[in-house]
C-alpha atoms as a PDB file:
ATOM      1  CA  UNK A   1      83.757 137.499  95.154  1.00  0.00           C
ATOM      2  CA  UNK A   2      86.987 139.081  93.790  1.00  0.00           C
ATOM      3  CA  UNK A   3      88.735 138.493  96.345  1.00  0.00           C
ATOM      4  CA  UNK A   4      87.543 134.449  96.039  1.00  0.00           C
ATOM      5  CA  UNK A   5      89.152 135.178  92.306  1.00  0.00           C
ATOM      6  CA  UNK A   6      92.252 136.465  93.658  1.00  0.00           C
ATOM      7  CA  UNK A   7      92.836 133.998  95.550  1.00  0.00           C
ATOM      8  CA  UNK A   8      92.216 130.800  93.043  1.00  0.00           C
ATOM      9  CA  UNK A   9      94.008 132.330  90.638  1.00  0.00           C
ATOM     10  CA  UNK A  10      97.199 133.167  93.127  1.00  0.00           C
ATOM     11  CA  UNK A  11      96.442 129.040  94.099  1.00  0.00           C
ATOM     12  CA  UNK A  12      96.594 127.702  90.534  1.00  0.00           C
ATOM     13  CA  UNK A  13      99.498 129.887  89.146  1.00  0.00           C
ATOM     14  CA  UNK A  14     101.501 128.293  92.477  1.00  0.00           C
ATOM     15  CA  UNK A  15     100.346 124.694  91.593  1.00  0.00           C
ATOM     16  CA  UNK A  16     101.713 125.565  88.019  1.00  0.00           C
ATOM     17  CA  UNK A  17     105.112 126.744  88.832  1.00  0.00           C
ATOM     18  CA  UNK A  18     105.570 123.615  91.110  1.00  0.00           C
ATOM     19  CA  UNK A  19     104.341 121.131  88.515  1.00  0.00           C
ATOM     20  CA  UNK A  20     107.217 122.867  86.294  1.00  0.00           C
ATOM     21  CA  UNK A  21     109.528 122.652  88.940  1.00  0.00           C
ATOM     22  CA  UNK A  22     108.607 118.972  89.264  1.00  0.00           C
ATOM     23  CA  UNK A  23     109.513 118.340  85.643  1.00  0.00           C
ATOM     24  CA  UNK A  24     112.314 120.149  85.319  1.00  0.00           C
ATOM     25  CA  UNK A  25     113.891 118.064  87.961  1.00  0.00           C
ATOM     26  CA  UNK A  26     112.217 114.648  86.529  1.00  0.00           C
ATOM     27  CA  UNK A  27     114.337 115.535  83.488  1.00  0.00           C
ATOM     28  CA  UNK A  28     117.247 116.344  84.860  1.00  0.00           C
ATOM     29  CA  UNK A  29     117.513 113.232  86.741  1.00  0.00           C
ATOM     30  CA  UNK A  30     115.968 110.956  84.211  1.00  0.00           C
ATOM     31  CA  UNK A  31     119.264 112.405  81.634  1.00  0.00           C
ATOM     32  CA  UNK A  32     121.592 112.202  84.208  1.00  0.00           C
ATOM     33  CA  UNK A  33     120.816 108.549  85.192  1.00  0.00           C
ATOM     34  CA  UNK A  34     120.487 107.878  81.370  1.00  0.00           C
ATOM     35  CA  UNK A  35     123.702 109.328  80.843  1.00  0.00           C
ATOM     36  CA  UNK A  36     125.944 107.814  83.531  1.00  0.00           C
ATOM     37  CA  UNK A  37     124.129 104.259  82.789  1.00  0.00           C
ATOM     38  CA  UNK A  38     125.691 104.075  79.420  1.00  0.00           C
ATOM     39  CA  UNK A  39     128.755 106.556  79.606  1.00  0.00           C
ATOM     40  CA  UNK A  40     130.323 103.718  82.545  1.00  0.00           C
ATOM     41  CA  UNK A  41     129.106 101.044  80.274  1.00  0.00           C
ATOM     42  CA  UNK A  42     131.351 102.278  77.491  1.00  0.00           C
ATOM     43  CA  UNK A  43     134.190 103.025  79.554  1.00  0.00           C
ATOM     44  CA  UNK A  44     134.072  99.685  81.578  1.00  0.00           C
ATOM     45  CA  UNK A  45     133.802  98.011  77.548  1.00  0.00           C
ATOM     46  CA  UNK A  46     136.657 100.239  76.439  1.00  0.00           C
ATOM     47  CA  UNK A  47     139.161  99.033  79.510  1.00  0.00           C
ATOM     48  CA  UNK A  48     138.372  95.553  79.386  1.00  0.00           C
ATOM     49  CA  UNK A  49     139.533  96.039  75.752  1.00  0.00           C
ATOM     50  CA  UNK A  50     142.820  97.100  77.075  1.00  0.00           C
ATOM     51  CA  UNK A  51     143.027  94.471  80.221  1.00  0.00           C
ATOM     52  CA  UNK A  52     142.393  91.830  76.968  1.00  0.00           C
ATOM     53  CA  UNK A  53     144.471  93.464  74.478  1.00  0.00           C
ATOM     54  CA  UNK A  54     147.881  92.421  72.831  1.00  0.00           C
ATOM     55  CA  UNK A  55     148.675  95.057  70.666  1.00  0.00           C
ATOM     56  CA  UNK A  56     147.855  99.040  70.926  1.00  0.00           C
ATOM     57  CA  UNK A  57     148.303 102.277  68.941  1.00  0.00           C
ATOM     58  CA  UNK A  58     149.770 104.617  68.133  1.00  0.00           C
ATOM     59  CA  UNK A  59     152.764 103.735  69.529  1.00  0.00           C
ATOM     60  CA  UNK A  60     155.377 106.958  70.785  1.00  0.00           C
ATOM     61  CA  UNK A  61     157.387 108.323  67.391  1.00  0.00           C
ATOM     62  CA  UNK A  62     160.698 108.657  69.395  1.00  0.00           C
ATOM     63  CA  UNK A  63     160.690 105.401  71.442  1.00  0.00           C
ATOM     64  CA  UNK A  64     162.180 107.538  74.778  1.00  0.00           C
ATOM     65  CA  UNK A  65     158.876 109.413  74.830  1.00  0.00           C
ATOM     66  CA  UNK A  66     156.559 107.884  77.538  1.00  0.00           C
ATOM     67  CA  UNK A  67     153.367 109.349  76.768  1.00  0.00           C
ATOM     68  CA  UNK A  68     150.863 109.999  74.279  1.00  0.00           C
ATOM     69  CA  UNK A  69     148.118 111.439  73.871  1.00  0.00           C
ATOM     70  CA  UNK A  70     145.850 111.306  71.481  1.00  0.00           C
ATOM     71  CA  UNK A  71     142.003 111.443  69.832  1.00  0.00           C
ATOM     72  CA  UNK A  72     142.724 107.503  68.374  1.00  0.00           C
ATOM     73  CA  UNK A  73     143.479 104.425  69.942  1.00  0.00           C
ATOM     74  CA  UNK A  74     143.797 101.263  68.363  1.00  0.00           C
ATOM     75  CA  UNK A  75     143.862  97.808  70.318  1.00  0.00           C
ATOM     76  CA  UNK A  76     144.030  94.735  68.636  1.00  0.00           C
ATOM     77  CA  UNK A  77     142.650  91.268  70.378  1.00  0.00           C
ATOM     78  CA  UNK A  78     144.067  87.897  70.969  1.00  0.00           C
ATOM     79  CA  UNK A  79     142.379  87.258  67.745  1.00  0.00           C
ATOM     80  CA  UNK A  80     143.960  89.569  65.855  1.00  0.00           C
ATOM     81  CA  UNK A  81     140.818  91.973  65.567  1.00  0.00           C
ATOM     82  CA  UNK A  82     141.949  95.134  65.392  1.00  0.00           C
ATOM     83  CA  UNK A  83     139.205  97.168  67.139  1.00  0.00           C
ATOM     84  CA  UNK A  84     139.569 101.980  66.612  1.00  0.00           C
ATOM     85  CA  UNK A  85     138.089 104.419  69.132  1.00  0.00           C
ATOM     86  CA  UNK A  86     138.256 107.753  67.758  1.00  0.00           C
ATOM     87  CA  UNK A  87     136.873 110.950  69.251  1.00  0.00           C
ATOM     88  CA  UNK A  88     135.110 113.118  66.338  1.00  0.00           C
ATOM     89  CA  UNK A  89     135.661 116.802  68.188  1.00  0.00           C
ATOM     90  CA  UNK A  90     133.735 118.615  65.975  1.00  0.00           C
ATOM     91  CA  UNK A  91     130.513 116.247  65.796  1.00  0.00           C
ATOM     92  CA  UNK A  92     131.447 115.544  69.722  1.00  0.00           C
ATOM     93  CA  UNK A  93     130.900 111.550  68.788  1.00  0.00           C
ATOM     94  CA  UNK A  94     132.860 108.508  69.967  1.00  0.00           C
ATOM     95  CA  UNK A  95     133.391 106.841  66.878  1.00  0.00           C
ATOM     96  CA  UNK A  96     134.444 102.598  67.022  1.00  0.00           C
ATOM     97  CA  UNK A  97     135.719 100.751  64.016  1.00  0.00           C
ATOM     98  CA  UNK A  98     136.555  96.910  63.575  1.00  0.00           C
ATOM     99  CA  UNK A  99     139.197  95.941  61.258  1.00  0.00           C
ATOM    100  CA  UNK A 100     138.581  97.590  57.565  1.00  0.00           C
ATOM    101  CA  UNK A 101     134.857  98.102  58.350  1.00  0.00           C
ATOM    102  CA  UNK A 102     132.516 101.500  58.473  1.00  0.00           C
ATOM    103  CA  UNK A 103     133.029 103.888  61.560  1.00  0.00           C
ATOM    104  CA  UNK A 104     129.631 103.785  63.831  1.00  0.00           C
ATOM    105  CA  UNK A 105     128.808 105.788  66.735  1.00  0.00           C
ATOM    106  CA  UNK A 106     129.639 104.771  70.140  1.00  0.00           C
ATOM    107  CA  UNK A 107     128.282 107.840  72.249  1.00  0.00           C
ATOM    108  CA  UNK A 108     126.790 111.174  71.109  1.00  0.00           C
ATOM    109  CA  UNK A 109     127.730 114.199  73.168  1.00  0.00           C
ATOM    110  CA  UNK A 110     131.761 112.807  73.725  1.00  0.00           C
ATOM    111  CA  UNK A 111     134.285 115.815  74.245  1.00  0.00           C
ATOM    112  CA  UNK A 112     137.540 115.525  74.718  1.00  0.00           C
ATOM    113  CA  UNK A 113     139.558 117.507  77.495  1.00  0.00           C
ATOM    114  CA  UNK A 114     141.445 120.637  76.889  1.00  0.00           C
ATOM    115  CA  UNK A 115     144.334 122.185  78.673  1.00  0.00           C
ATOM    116  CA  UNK A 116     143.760 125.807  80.673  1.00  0.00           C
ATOM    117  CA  UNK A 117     144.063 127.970  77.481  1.00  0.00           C
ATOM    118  CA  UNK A 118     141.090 125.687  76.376  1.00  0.00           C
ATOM    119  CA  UNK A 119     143.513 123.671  73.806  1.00  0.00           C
ATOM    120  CA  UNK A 120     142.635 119.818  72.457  1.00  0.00           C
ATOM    121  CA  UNK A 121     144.576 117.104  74.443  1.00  0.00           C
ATOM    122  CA  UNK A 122     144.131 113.729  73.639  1.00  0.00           C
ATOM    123  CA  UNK A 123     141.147 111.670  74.892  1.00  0.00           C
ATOM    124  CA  UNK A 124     143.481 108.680  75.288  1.00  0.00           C
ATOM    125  CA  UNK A 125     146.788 108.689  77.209  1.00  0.00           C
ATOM    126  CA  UNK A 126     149.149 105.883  76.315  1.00  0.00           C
ATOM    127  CA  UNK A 127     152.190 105.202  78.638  1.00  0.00           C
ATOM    128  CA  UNK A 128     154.659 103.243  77.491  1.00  0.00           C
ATOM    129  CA  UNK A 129     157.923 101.414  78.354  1.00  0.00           C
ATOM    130  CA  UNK A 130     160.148 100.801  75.790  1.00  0.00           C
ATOM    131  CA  UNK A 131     158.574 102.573  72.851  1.00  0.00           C
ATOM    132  CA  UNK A 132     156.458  99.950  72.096  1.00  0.00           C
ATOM    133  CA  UNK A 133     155.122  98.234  75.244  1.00  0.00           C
ATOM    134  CA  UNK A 134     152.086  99.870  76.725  1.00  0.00           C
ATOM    135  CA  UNK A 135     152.119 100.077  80.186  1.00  0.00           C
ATOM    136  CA  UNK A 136     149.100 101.811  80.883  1.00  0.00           C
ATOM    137  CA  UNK A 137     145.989 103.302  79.283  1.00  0.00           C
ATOM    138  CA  UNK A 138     143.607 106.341  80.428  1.00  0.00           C
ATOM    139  CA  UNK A 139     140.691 107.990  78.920  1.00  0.00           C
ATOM    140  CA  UNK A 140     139.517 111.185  80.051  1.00  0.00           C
ATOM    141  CA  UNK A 141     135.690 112.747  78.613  1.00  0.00           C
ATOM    142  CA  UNK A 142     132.594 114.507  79.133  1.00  0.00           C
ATOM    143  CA  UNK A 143     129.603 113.382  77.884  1.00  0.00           C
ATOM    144  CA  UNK A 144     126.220 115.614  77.322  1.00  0.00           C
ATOM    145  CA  UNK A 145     122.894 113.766  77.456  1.00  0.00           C
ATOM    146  CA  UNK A 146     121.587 113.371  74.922  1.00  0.00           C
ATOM    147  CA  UNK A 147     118.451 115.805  74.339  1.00  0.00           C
ATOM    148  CA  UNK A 148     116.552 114.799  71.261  1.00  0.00           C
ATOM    149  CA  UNK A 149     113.731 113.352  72.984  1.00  0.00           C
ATOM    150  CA  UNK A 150     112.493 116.053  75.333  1.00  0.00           C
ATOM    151  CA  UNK A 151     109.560 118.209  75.874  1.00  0.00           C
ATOM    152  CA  UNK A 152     110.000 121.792  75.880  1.00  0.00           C
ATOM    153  CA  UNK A 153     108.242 122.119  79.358  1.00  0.00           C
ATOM    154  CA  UNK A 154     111.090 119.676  81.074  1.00  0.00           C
ATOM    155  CA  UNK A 155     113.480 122.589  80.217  1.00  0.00           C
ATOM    156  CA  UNK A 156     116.924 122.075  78.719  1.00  0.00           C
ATOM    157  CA  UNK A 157     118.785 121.586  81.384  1.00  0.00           C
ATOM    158  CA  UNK A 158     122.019 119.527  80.592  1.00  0.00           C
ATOM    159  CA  UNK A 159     124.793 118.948  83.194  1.00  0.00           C
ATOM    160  CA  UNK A 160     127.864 117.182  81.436  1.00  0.00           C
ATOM    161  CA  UNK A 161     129.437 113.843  83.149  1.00  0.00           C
ATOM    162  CA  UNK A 162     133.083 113.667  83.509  1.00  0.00           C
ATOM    163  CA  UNK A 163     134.172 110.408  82.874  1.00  0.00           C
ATOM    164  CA  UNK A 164     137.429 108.764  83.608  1.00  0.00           C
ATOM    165  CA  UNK A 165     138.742 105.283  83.436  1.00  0.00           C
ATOM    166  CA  UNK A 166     142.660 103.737  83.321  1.00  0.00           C
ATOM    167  CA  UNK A 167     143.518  99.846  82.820  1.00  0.00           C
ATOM    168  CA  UNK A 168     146.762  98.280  82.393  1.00  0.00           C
ATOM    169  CA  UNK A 169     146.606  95.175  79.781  1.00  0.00           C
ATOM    170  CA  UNK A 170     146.783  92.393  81.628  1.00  0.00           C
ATOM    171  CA  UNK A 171     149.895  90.663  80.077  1.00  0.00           C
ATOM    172  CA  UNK A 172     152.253  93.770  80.931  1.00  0.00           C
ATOM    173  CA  UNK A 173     151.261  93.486  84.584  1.00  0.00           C
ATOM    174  CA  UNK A 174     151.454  89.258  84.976  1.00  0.00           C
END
């Protein structure tokens, strides 16, 4: 009869662990799906803007430099609305503003790259030609699921997403 025990109890504390198991891996494919979904979706949005723009900042401060990088970016549209990504490093948020209006949050979980000694570099890299002509734009984040909705027996399990996107606006390249 203890044995019987033994042996239930050996069978039920296995059938535990792999439930666990089951939704740890539930969650971390349900956030990484979730994630990807709407990290490409901004990043796809974000370089059409630049394929459709007309007029981008910042523009280079010595107009021999070719690059800049940067946490802002500023394109303005064929109808003159001027449309600000900013990266918020210390809230990790990708922030988007229109014209004069209120910032509002893009993404939650956006962090900008750093260099090897673990220095900020700019989100956005802007090449230009000419000091003012942008010739080519490329972001460069990672992006943390977002974990306010989970349940503390999916574990917290959170594998950042790289993402990386360049466009060239359309009228420099026709």
């Amino acid at each position: 009869m203890l044995l019987a025990l033994a042996i239930s109890a050996a069978i039920l504390a296995a059938t535990v662990l792999a439930l666990q198991a089951s939704f740890r891996t539930y969650q971390a494919t349900v956030e990484q799906a979730s994630t990807h979904v709407v990290g490409r979706m901004v990043v796809q949005r974000t370089l059409t803007l630049v394929r459709n723009g007309v007029a981008f900042g910042p523009i280079p401060a010595n107009p021999l430099d070719r690059f800049v990088r940067t946490d802002e970016f500023s394109i303005t549209d064929a109808a003159g609305t001027e449309l600000t990504l900013r990266l918020d490093r210390e809230d990790e948020q990708l922030l988007i503003r229109a014209g004069d209006g209120d910032e509002r949050v893009l993404l939650d979980g956006a962090r900008g790259p750093v260099d090897g000694e673990g220095n900020p570099v700019g989100m956005f890299t802007l090449e230009y030609e000419n000091g003012w002509i942008l010739r080519r734009a490329h972001l460069d984040f990672t992006l943390l699921a977002d974990d306010d909705a989970t349940l503390s027996i999916e574990g917290d399990e959170m594998i950042p997403l790289r993402l990386v996107g360049t466009a060239a606006p359309r009228r420099a390249v026709w």
